[in-house]
C-alpha atoms as a PDB file:
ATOM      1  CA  UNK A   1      98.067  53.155 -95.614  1.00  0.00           C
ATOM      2  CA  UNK A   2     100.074  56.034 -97.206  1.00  0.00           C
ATOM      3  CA  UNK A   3      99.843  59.317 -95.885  1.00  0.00           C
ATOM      4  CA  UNK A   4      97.743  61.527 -98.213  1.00  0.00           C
ATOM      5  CA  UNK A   5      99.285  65.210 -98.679  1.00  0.00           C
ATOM      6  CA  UNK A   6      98.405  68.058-100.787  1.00  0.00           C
ATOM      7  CA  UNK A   7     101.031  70.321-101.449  1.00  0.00           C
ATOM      8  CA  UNK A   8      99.502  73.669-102.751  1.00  0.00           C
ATOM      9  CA  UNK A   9     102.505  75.360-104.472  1.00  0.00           C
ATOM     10  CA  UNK A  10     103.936  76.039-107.801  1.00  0.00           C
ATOM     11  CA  UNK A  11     103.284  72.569-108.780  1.00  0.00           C
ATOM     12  CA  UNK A  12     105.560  69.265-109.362  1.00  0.00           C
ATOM     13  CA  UNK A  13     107.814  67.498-111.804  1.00  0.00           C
ATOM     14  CA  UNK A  14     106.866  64.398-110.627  1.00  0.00           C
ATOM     15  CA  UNK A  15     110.148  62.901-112.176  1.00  0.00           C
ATOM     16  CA  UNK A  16     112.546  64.705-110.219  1.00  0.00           C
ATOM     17  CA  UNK A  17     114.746  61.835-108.715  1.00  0.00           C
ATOM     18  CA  UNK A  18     113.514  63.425-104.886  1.00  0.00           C
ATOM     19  CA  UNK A  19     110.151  63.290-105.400  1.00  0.00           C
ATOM     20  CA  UNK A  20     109.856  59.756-107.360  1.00  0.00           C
ATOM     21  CA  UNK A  21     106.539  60.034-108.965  1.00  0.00           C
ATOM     22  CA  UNK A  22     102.540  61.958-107.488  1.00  0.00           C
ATOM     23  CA  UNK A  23      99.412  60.606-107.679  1.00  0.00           C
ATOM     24  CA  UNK A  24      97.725  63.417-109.170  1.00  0.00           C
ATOM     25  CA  UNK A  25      98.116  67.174-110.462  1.00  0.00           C
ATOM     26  CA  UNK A  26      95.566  70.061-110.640  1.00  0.00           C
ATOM     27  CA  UNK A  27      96.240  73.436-111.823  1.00  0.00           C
ATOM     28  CA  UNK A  28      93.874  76.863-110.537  1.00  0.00           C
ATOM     29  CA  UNK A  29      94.689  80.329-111.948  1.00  0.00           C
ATOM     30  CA  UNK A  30      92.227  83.404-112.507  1.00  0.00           C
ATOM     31  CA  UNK A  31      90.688  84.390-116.197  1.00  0.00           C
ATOM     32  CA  UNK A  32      90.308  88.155-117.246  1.00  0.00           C
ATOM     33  CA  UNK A  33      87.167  87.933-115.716  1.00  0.00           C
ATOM     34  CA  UNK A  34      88.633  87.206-112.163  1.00  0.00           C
ATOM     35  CA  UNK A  35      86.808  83.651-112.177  1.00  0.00           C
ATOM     36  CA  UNK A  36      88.693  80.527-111.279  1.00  0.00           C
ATOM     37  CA  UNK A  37      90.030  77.764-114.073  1.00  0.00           C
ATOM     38  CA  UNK A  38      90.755  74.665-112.666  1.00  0.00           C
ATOM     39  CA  UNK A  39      92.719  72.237-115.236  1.00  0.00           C
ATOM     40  CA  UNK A  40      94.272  69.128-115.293  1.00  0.00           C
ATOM     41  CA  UNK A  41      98.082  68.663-114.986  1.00  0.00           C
ATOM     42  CA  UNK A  42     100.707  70.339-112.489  1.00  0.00           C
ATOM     43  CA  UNK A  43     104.323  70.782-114.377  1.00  0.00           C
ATOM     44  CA  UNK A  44     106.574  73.463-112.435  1.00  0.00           C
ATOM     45  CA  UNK A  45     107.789  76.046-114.198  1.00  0.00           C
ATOM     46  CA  UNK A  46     109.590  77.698-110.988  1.00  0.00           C
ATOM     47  CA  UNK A  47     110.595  74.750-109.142  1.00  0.00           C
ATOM     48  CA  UNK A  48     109.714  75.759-106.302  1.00  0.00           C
ATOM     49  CA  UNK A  49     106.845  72.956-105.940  1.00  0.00           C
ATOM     50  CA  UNK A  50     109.210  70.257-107.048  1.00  0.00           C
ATOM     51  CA  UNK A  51     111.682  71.113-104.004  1.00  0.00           C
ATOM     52  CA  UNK A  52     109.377  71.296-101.955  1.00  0.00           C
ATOM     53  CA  UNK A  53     107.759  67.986-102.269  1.00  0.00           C
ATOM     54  CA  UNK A  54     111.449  66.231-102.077  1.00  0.00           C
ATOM     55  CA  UNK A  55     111.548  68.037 -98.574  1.00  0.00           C
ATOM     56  CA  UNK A  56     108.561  65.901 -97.732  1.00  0.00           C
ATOM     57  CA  UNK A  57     109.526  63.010 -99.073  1.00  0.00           C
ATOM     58  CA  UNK A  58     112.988  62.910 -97.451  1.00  0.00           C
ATOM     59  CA  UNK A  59     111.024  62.443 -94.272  1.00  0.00           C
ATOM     60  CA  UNK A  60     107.899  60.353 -95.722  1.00  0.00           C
ATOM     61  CA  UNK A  61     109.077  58.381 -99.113  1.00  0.00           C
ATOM     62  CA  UNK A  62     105.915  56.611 -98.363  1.00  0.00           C
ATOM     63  CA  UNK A  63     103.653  59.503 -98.460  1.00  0.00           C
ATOM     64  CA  UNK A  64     100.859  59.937-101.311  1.00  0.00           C
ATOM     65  CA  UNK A  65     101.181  63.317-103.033  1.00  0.00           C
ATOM     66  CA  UNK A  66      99.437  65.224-105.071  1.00  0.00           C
ATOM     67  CA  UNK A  67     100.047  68.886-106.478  1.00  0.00           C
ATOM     68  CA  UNK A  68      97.837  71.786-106.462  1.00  0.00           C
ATOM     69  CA  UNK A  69      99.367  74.067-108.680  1.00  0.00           C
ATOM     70  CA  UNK A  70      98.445  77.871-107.951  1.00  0.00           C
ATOM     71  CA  UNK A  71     101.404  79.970-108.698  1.00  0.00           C
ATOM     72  CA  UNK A  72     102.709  80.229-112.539  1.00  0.00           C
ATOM     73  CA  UNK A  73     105.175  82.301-113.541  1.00  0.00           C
ATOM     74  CA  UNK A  74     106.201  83.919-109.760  1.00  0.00           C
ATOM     75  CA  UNK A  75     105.616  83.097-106.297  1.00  0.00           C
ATOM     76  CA  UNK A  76     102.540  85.291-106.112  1.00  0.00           C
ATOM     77  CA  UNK A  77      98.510  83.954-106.299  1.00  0.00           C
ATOM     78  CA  UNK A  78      95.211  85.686-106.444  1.00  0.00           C
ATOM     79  CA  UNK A  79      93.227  84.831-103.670  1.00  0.00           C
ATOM     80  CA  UNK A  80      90.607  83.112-105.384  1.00  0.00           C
ATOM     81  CA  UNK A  81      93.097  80.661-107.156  1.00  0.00           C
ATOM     82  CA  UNK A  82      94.170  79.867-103.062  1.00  0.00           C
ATOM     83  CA  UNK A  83      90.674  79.966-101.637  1.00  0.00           C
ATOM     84  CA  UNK A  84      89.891  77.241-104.858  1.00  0.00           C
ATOM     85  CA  UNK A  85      92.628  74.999-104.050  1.00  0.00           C
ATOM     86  CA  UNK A  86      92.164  75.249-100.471  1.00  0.00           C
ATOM     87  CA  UNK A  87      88.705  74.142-101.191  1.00  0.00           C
ATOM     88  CA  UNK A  88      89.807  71.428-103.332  1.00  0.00           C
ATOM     89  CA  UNK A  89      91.974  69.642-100.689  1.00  0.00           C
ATOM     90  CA  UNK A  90      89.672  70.103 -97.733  1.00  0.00           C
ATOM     91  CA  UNK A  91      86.789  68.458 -99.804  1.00  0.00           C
ATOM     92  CA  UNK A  92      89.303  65.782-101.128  1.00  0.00           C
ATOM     93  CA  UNK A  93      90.027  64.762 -97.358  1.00  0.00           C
ATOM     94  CA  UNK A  94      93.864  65.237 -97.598  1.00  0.00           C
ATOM     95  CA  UNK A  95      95.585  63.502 -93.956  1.00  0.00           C
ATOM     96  CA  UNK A  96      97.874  66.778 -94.923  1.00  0.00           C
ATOM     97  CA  UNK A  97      97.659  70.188 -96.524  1.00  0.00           C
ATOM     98  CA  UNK A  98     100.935  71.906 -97.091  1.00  0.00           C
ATOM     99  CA  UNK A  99     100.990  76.027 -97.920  1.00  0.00           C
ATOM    100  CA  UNK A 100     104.001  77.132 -99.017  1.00  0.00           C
ATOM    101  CA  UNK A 101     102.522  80.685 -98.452  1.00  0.00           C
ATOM    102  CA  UNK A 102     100.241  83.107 -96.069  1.00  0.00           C
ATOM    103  CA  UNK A 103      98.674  86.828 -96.234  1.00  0.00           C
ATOM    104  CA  UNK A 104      98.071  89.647 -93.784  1.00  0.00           C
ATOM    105  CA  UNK A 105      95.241  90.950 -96.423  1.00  0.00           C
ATOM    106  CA  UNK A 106      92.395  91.117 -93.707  1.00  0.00           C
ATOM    107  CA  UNK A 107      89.359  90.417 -96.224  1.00  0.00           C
ATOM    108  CA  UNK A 108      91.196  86.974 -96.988  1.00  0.00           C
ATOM    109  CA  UNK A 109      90.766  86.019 -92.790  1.00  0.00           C
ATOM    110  CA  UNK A 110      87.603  85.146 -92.649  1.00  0.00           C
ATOM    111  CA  UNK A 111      87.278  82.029 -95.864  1.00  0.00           C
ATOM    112  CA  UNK A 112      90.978  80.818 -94.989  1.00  0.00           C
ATOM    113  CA  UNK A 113      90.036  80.744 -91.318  1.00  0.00           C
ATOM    114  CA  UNK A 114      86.869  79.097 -92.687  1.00  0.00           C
ATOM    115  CA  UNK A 115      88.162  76.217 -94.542  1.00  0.00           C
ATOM    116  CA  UNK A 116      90.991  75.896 -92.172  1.00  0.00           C
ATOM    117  CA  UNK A 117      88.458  74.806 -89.455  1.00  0.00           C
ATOM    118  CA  UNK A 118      86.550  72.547 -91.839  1.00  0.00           C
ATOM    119  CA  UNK A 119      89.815  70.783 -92.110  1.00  0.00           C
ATOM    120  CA  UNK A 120      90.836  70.279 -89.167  1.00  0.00           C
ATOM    121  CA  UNK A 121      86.389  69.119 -88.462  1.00  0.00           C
ATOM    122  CA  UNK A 122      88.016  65.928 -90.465  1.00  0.00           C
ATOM    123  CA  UNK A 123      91.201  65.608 -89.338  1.00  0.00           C
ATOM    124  CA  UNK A 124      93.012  67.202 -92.019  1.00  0.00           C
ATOM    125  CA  UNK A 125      96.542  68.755 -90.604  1.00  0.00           C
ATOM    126  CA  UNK A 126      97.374  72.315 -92.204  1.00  0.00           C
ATOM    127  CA  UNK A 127     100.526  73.607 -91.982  1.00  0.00           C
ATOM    128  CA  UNK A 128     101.323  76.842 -93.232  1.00  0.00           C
ATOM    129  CA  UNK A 129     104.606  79.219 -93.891  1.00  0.00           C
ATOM    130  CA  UNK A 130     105.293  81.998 -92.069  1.00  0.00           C
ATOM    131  CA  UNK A 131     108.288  84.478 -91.652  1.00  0.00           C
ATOM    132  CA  UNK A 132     108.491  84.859 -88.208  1.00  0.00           C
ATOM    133  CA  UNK A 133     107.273  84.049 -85.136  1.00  0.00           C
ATOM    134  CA  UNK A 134     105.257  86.800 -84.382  1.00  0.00           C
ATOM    135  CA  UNK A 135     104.022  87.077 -87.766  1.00  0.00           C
ATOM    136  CA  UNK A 136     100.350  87.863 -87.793  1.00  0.00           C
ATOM    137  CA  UNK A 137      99.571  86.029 -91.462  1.00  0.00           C
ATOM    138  CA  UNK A 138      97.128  84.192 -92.329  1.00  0.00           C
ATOM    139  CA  UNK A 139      96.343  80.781 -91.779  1.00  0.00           C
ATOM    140  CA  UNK A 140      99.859  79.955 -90.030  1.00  0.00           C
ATOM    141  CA  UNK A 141      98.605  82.036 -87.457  1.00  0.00           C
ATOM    142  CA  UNK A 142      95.042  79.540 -86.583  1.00  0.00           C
ATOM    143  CA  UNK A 143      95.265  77.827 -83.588  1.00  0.00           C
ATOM    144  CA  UNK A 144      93.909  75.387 -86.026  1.00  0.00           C
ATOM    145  CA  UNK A 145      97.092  75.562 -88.439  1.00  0.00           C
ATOM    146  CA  UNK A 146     100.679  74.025 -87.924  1.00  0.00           C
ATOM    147  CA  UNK A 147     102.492  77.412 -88.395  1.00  0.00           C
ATOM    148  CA  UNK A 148     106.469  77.336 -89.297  1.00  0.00           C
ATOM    149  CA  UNK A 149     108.684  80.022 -90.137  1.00  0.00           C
ATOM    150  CA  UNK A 150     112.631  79.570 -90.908  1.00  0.00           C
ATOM    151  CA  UNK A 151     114.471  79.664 -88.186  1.00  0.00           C
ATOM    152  CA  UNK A 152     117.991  80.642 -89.253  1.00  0.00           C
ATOM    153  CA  UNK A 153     120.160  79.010 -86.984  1.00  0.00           C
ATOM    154  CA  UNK A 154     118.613  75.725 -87.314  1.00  0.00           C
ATOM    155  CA  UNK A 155     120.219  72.809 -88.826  1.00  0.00           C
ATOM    156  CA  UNK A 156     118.259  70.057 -91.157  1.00  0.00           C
ATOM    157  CA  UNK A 157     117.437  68.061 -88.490  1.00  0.00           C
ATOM    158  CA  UNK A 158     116.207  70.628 -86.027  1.00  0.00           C
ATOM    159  CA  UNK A 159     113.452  72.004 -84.869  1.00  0.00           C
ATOM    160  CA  UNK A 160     112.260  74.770 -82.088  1.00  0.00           C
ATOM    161  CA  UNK A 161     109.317  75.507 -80.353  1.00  0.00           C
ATOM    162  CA  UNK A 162     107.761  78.780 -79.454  1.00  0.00           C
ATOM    163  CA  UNK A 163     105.063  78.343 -76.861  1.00  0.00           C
ATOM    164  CA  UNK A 164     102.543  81.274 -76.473  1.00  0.00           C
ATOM    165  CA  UNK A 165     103.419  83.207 -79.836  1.00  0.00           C
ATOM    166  CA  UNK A 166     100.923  83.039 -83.134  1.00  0.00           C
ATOM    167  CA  UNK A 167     103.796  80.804 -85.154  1.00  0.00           C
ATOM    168  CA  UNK A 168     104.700  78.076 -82.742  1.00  0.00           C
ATOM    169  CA  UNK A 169     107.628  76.871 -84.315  1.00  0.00           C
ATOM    170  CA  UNK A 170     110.798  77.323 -86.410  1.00  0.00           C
ATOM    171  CA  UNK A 171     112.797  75.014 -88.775  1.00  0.00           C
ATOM    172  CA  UNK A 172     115.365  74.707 -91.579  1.00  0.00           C
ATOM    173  CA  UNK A 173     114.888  77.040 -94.088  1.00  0.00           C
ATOM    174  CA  UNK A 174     116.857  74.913 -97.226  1.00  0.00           C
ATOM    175  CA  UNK A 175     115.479  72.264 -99.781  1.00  0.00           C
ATOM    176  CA  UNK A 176     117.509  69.207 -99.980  1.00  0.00           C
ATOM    177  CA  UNK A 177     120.832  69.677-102.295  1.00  0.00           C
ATOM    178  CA  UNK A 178     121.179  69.422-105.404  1.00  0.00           C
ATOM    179  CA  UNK A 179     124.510  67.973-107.257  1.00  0.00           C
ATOM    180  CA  UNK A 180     126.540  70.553-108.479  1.00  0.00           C
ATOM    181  CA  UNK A 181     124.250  73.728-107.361  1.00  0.00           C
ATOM    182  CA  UNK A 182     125.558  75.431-104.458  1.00  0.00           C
ATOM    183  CA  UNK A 183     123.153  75.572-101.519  1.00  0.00           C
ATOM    184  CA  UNK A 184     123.706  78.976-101.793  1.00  0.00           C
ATOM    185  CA  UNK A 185     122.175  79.415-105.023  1.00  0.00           C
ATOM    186  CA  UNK A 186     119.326  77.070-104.267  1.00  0.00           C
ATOM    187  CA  UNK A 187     115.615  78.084-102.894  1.00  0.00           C
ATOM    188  CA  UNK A 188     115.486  78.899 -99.299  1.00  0.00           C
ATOM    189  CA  UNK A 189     113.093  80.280 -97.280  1.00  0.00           C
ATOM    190  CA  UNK A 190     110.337  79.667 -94.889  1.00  0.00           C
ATOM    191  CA  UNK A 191     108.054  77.351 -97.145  1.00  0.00           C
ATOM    192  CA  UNK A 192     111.392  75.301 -96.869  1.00  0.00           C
ATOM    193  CA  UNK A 193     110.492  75.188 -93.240  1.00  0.00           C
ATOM    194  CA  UNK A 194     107.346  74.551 -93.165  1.00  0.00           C
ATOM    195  CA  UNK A 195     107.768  71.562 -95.923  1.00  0.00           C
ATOM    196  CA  UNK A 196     110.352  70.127 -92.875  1.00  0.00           C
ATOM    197  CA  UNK A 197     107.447  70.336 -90.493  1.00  0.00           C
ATOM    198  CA  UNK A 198     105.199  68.431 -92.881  1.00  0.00           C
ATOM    199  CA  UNK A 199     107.370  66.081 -93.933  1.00  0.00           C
ATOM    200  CA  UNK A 200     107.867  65.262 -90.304  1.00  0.00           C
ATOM    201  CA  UNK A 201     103.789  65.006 -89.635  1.00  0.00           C
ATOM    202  CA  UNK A 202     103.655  62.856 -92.595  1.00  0.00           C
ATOM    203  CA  UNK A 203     106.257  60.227 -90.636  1.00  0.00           C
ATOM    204  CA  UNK A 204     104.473  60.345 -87.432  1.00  0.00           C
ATOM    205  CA  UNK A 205     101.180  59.992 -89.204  1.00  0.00           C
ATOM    206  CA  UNK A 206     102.484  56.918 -91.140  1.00  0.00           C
ATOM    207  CA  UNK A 207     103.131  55.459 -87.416  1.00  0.00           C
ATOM    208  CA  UNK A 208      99.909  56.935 -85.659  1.00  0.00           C
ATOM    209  CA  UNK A 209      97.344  57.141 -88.375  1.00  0.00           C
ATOM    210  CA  UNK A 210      94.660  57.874 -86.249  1.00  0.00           C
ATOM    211  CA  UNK A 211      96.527  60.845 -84.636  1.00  0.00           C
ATOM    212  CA  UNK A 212      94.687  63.834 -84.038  1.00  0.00           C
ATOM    213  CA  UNK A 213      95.811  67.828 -84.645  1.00  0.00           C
ATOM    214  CA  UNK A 214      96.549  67.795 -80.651  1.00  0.00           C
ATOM    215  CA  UNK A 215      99.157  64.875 -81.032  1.00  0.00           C
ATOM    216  CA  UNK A 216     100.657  66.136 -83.864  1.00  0.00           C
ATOM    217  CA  UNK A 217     101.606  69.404 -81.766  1.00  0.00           C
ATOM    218  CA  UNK A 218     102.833  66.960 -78.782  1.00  0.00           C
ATOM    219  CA  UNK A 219     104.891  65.232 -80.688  1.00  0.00           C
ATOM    220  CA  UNK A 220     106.463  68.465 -82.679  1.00  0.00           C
ATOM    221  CA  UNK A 221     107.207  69.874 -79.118  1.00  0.00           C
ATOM    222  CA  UNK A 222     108.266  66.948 -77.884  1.00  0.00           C
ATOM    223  CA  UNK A 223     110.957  66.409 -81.498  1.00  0.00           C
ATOM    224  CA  UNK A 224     111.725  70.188 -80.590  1.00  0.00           C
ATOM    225  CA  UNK A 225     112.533  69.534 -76.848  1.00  0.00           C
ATOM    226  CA  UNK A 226     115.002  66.523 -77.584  1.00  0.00           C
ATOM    227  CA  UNK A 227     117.075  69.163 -80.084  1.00  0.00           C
ATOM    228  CA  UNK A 228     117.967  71.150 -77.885  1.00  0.00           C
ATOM    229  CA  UNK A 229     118.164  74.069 -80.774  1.00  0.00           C
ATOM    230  CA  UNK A 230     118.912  77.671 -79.312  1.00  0.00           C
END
């Protein structure tokens, strides 16, 4: 069975050739009245989405995704439009939730660290963005959250492990290339990261469906160990 993954981001063109097609796309944004709208459809304005879900599918062409589209016209969110589609993939019993984002805003701690444990109740792996290791944002920093910040000396296929610190580990900060953009000029950034770590935890998922949050972490240590990255 397909690995199911939410990707809660900017949306997805789901006919960009890396990420070959989603199964579904919901859009949440606030009125003038502060209330959540949740509509139908997902089309990415900022691309941002888009590369990341060809991160993940580099890793997991296999994997199921759908787009939960929360940021519009910028990389920024109101915290109800996150807490809604948080909401929306824990209750839709996503194998994955990918956050291309976190807060240090201390009044949004307590529902993220809410629905992050409801999650992982089910099985549902979280992984979050950070920007550094010791980066005390919310929910990369759960010890119920994957956590991943870019490491900047890390190549594609690296990854490194930070025992004992709130973001455990770090990855390659760059979407996949694009013909005739140089990488320079493409996204990068930590969500980049973190959509290397989920891509990954889709893969071993598609070989060890009935893997837990515990050997998911094994395993990442164990990928991080064998790189040797310094």
């Amino acid at each position: 069975m397909a690995v199911t993954v939410a990707v809660i981001d900017s949306g997805i063109n789901a006919s960009h050739p890396h990420v070959g097609g989603i199964a579904a796309g919901v859009s949440f944004s606030t009125g003038a009245d502060g209330a959540v709208v949740q509509e139908k459809g997902c089309r990415d304005a900022i691309g941002h989405g888009t590369a990341i879900a060809g991160v993940i599918r580099l890793y997991a062409p296999e994997a199921t995704l759908t787009a939960l589209k929360i940021f519009h016209t910028d990389l920024t969110a109101s915290m109800a439009a996150l807490v809604a589609a948080l909401e929306w993939a824990v209750s839709g019993g996503f194998r994955i939730i990918h956050l291309s984002l976190g807060t240090t805003l201390e009044r949004c701690r307590k529902p993220l660290r809410s629905l992050c444990a409801r999650a992982a109740a089910q099985n549902t792996l979280v992984v979050a963005a950070a920007r550094s290791a010791d980066d005390p944002i919310y929910p990369a920093v759960f010890d119920t959250v994957i956590g991943v910040y870019q490491y900047p000396a890390c190549p594609p296929e690296g990854l490194i492990h930070h025992p004992g610190v709130p973001v455990n580990f770090g990855a390659h900060g760059r979407p996949r290339p694009i013909p005739g953009l140089p990488q320079e000029r493409n996204f990068r950034g930590s969500s980049f990261a973190a959509a290397h770590v989920t891509g990954r935890v889709a893969a071993f998922l598609e070989a060890h469906p009935e893997a837990g949050f515990d050997a998911v972490m094994a395993a990442l240590r164990e990928l991080a160990a064998k790189g040797n990255v310094q």
